[in-house]
ModelCIF file with pLDDT and N, C-alpha, C, O atoms, coordinates in Angstrom:
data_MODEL
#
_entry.id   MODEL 
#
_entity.id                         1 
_entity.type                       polymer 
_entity.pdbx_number_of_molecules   1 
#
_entity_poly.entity_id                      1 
_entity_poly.type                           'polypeptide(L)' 
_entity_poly.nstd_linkage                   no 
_entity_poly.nstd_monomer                   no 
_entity_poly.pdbx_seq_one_letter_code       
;(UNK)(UNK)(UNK)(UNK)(UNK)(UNK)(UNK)(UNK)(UNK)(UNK)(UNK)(UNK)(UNK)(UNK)(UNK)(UNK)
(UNK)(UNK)(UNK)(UNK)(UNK)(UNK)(UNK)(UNK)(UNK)(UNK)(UNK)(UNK)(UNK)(UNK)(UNK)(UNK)
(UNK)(UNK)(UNK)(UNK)
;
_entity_poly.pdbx_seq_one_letter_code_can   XXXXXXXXXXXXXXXXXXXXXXXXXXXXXXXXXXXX 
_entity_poly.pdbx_strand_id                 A 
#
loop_
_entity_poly_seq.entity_id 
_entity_poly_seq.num 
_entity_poly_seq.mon_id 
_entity_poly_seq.hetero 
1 1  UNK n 
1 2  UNK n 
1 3  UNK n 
1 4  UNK n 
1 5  UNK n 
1 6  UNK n 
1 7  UNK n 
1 8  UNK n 
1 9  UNK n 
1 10 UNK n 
1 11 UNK n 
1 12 UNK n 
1 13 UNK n 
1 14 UNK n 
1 15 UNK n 
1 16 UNK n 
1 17 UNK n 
1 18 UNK n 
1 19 UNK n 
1 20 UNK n 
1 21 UNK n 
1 22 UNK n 
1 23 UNK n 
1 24 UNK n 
1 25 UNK n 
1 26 UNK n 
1 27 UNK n 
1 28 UNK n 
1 29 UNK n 
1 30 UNK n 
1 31 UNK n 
1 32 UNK n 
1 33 UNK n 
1 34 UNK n 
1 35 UNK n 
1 36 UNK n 
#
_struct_asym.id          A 
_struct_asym.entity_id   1 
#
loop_
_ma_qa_metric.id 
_ma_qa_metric.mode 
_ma_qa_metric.name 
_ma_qa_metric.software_group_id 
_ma_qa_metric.type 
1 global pLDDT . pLDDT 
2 local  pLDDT . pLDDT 
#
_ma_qa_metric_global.metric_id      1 
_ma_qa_metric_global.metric_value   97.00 
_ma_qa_metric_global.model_id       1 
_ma_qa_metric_global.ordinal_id     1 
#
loop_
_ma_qa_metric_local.label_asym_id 
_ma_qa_metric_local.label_comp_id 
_ma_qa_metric_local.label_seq_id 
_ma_qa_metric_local.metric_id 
_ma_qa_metric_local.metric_value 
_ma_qa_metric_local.model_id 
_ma_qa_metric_local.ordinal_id 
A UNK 1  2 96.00 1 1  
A UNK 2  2 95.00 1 2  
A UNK 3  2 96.00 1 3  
A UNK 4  2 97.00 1 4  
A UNK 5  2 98.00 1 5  
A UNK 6  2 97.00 1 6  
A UNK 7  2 97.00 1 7  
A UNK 8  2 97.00 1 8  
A UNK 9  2 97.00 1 9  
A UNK 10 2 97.00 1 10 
A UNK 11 2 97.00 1 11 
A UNK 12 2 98.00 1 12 
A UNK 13 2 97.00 1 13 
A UNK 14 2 97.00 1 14 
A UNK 15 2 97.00 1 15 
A UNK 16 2 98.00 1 16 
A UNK 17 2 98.00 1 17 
A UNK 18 2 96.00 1 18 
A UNK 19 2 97.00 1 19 
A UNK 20 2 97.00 1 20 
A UNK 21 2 98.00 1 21 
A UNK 22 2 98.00 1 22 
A UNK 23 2 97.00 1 23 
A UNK 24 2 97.00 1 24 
A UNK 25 2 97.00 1 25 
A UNK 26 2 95.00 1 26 
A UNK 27 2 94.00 1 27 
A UNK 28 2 95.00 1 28 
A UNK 29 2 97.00 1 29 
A UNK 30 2 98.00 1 30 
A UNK 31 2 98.00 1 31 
A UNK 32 2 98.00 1 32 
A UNK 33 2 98.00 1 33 
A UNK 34 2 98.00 1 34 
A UNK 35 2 98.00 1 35 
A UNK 36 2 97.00 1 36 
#
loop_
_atom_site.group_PDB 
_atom_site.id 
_atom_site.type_symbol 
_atom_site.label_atom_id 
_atom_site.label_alt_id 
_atom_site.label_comp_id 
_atom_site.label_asym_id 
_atom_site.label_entity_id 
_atom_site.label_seq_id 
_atom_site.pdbx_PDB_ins_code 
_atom_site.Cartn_x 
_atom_site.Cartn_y 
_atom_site.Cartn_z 
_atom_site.occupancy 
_atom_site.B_iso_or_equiv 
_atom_site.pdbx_formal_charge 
_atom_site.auth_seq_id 
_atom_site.auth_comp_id 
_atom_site.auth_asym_id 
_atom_site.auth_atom_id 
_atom_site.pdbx_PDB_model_num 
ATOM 1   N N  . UNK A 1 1  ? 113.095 108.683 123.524 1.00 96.00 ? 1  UNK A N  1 
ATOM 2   C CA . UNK A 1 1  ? 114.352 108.540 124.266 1.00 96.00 ? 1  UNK A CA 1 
ATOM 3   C C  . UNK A 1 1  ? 115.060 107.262 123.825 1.00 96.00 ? 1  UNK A C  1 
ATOM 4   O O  . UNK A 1 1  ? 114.633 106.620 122.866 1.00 96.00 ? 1  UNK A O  1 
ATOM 5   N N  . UNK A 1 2  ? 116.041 106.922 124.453 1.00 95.00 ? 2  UNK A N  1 
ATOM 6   C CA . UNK A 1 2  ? 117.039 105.914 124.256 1.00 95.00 ? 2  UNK A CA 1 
ATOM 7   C C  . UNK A 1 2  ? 115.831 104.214 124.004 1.00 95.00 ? 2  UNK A C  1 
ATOM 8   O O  . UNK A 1 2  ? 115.537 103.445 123.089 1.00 95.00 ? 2  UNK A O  1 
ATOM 9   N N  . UNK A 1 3  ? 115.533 104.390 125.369 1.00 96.00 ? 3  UNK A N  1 
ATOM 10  C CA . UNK A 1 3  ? 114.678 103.286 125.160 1.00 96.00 ? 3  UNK A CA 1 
ATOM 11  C C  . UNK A 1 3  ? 113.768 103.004 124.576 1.00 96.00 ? 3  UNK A C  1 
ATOM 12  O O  . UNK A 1 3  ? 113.615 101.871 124.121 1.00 96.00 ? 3  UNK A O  1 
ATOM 13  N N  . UNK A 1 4  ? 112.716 104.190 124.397 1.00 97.00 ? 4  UNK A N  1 
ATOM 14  C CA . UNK A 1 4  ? 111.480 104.351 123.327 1.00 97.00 ? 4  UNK A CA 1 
ATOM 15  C C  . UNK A 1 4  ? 112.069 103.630 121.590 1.00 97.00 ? 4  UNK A C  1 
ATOM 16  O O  . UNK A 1 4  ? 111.522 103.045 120.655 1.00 97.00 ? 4  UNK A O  1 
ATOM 17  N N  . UNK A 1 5  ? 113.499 104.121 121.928 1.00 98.00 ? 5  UNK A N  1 
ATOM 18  C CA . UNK A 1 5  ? 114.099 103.930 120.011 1.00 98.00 ? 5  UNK A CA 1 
ATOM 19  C C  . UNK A 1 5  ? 114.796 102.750 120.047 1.00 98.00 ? 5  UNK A C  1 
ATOM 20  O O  . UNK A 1 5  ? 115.142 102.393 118.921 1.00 98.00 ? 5  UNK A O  1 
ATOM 21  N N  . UNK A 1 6  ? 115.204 101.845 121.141 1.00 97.00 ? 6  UNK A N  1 
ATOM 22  C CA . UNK A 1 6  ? 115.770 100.830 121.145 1.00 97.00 ? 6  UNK A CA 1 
ATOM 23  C C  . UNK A 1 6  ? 114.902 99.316  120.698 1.00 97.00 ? 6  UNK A C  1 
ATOM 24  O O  . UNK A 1 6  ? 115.020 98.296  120.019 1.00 97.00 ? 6  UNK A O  1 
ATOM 25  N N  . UNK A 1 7  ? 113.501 100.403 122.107 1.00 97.00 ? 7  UNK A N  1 
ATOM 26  C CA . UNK A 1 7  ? 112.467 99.109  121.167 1.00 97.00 ? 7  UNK A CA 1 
ATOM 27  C C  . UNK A 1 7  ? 111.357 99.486  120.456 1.00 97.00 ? 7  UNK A C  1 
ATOM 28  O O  . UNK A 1 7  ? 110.254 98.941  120.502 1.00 97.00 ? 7  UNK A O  1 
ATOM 29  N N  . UNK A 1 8  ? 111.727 100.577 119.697 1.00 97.00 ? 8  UNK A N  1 
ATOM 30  C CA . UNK A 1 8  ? 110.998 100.842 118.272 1.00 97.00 ? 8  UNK A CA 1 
ATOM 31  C C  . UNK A 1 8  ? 109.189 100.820 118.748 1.00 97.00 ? 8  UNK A C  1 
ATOM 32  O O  . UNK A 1 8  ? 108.306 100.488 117.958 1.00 97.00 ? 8  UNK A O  1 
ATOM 33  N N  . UNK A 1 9  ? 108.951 101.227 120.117 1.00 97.00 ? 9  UNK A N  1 
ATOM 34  C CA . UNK A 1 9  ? 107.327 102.159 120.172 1.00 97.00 ? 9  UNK A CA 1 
ATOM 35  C C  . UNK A 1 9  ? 107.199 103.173 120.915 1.00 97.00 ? 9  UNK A C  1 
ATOM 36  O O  . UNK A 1 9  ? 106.413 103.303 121.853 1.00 97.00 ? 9  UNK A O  1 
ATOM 37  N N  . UNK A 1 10 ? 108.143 104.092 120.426 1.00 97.00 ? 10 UNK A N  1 
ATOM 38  C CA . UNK A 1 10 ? 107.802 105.397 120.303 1.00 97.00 ? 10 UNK A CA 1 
ATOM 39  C C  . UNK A 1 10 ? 107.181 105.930 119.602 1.00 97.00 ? 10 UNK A C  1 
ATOM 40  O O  . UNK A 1 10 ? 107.195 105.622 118.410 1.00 97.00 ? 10 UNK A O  1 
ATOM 41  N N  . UNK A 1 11 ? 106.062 107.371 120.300 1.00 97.00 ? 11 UNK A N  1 
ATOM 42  C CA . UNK A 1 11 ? 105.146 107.354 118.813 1.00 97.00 ? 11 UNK A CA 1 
ATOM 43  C C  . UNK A 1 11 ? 105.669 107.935 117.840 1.00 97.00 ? 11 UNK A C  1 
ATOM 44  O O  . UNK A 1 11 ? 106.674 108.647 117.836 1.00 97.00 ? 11 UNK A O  1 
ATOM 45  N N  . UNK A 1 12 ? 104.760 107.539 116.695 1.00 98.00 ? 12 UNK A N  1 
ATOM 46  C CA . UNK A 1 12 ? 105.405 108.161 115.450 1.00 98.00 ? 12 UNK A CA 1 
ATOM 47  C C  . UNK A 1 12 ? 103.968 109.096 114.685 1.00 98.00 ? 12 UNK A C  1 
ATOM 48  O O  . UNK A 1 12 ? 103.040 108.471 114.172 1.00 98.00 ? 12 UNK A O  1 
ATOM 49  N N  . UNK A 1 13 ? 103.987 110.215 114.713 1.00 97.00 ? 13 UNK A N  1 
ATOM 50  C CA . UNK A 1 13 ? 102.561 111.058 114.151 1.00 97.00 ? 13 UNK A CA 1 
ATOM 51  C C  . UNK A 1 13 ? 103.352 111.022 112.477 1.00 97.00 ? 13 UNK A C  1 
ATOM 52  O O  . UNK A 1 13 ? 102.697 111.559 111.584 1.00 97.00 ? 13 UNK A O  1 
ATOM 53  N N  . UNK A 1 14 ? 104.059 110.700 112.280 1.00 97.00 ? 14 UNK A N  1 
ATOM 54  C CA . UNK A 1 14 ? 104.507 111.398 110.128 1.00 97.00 ? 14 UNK A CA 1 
ATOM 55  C C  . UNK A 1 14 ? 104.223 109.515 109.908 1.00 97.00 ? 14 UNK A C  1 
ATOM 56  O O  . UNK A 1 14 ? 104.189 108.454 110.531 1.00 97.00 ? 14 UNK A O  1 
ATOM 57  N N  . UNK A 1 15 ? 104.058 110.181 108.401 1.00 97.00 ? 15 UNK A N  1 
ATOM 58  C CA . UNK A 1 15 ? 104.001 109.001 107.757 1.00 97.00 ? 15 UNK A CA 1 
ATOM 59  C C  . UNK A 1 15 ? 105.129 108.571 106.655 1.00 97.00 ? 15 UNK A C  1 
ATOM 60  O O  . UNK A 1 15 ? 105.152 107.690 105.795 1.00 97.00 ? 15 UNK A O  1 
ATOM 61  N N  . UNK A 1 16 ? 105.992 109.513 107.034 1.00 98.00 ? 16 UNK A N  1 
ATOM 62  C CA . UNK A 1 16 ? 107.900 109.116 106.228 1.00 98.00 ? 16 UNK A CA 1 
ATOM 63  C C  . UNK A 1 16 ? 108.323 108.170 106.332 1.00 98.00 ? 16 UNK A C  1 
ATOM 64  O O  . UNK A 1 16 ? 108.834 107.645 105.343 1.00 98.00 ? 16 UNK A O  1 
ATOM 65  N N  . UNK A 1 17 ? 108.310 107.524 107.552 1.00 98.00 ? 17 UNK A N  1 
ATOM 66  C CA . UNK A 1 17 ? 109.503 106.475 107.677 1.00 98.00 ? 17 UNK A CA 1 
ATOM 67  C C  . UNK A 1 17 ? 109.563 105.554 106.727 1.00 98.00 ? 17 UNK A C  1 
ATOM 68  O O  . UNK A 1 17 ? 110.693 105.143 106.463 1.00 98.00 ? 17 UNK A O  1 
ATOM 69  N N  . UNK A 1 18 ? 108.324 104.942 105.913 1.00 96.00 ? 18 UNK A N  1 
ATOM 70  C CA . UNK A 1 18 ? 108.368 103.641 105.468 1.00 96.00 ? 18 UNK A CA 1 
ATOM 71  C C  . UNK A 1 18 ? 107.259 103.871 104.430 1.00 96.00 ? 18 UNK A C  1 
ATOM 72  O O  . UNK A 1 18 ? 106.345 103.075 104.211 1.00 96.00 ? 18 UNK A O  1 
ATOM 73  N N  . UNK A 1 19 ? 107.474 105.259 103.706 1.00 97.00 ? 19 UNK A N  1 
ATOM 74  C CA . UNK A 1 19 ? 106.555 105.583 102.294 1.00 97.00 ? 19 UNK A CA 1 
ATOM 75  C C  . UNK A 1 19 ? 107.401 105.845 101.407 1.00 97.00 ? 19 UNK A C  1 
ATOM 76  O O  . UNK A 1 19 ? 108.624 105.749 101.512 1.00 97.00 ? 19 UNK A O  1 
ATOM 77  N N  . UNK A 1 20 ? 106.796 106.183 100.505 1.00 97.00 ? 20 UNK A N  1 
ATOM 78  C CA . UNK A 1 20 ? 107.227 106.366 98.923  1.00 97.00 ? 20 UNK A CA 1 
ATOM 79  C C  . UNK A 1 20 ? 107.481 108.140 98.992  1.00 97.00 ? 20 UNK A C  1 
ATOM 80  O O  . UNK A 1 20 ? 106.857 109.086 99.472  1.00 97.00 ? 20 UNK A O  1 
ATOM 81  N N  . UNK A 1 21 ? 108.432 108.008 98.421  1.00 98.00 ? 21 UNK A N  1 
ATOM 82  C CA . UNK A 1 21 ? 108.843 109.772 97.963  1.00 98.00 ? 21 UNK A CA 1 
ATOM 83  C C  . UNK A 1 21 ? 108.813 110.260 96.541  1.00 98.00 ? 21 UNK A C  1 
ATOM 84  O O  . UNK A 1 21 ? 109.532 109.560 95.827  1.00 98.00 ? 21 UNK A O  1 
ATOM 85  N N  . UNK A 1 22 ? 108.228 111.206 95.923  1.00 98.00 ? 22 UNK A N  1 
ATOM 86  C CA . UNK A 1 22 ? 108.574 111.738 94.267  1.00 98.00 ? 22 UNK A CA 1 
ATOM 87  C C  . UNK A 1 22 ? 109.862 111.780 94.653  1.00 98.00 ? 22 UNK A C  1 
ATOM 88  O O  . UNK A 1 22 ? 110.202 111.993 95.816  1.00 98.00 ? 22 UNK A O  1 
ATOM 89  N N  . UNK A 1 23 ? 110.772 111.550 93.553  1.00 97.00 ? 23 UNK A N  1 
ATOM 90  C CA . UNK A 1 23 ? 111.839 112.041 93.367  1.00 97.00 ? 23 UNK A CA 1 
ATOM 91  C C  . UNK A 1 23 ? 112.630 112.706 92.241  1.00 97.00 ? 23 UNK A C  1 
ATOM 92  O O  . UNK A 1 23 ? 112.296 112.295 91.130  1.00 97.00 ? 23 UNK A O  1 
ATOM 93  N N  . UNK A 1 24 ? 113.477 113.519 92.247  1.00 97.00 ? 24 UNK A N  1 
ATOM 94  C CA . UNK A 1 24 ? 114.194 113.934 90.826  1.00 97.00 ? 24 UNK A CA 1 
ATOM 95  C C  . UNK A 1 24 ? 115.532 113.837 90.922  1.00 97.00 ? 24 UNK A C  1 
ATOM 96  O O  . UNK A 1 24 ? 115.940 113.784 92.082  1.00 97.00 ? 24 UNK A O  1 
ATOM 97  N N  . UNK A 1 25 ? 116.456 113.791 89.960  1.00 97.00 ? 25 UNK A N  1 
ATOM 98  C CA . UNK A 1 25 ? 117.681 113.911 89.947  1.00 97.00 ? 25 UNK A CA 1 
ATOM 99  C C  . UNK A 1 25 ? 118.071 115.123 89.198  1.00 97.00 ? 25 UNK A C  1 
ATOM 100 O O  . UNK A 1 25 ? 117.250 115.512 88.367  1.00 97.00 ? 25 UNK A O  1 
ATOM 101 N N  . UNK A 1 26 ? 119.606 116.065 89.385  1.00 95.00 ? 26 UNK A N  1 
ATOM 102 C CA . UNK A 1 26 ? 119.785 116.986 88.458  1.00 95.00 ? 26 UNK A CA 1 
ATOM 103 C C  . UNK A 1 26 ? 121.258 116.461 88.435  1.00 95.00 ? 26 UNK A C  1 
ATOM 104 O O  . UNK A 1 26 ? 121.373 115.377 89.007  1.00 95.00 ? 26 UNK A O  1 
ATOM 105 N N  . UNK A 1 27 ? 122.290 116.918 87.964  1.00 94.00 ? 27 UNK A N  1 
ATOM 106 C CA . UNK A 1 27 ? 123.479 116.793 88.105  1.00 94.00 ? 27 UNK A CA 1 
ATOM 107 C C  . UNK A 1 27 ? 124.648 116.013 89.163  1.00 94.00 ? 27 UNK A C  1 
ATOM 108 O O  . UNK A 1 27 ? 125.528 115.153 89.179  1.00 94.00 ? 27 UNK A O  1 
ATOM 109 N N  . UNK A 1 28 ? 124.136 116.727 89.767  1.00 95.00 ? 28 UNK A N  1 
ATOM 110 C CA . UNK A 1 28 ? 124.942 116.240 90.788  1.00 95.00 ? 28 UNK A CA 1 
ATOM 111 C C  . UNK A 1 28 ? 123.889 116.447 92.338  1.00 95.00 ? 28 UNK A C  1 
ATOM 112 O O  . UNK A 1 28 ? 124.429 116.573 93.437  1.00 95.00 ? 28 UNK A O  1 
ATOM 113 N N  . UNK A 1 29 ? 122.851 116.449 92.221  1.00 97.00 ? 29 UNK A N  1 
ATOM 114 C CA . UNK A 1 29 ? 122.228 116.583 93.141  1.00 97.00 ? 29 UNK A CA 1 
ATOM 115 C C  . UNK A 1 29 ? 120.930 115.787 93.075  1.00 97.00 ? 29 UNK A C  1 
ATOM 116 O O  . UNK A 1 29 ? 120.516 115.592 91.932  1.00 97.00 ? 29 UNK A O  1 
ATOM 117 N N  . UNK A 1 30 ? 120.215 115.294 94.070  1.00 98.00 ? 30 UNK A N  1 
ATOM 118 C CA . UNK A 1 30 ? 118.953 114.009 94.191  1.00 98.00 ? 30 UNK A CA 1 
ATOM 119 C C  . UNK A 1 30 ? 117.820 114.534 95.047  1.00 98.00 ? 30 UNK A C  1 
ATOM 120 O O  . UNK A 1 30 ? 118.108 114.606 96.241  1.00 98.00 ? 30 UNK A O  1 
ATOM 121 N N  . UNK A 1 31 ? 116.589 114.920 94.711  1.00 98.00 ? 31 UNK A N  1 
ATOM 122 C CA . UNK A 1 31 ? 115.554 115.392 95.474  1.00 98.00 ? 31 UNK A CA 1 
ATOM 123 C C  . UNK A 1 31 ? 114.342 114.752 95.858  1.00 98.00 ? 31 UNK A C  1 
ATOM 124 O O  . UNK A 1 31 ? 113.491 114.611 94.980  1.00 98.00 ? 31 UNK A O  1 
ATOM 125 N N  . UNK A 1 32 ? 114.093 114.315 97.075  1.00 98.00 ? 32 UNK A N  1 
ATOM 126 C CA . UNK A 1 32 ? 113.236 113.904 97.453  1.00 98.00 ? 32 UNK A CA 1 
ATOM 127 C C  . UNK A 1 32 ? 111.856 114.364 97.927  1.00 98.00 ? 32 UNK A C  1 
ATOM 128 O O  . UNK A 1 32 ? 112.171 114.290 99.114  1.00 98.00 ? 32 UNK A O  1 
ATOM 129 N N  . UNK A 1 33 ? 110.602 114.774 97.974  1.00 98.00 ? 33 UNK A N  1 
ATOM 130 C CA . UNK A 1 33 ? 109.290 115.345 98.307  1.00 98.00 ? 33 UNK A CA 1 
ATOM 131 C C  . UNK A 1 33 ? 108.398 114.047 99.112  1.00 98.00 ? 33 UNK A C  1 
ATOM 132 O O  . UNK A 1 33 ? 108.372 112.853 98.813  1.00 98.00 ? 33 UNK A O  1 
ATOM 133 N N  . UNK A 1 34 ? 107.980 114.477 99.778  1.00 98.00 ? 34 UNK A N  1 
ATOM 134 C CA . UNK A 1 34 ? 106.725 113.628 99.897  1.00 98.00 ? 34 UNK A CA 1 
ATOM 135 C C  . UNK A 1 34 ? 105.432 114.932 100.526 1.00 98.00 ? 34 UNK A C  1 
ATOM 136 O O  . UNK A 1 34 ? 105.947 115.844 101.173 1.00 98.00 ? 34 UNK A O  1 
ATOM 137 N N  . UNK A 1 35 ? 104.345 114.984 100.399 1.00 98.00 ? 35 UNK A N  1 
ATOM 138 C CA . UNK A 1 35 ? 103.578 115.530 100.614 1.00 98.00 ? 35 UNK A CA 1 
ATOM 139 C C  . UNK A 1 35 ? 102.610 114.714 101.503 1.00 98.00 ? 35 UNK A C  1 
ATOM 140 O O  . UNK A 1 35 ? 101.501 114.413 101.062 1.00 98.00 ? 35 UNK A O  1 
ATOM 141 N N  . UNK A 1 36 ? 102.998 114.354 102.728 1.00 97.00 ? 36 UNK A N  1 
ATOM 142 C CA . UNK A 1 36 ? 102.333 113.742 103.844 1.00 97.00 ? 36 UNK A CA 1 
ATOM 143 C C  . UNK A 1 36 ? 101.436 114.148 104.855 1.00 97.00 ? 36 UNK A C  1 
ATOM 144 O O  . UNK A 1 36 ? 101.044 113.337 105.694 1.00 97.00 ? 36 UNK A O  1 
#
């Protein structure tokens, strides 16, 4: 909720927020994966 995200301990079960992603580029488009 509002407050959980205001002071940042809400839980968090993924491990995205603050990892590394493969990435690719094609043209005009940018792809990100992570397998978490």
């Amino acid at each position: 909720n509002s407050e959980s995200f205001r002071h940042c301990n809400f839980r968090e079960y993924g491990d995205f927020a603050n990892q590394p992603f493969e990435s690719s580029m094609g043209k005009n488009h940018i792809t990100f994966v992570r397998n978490g």
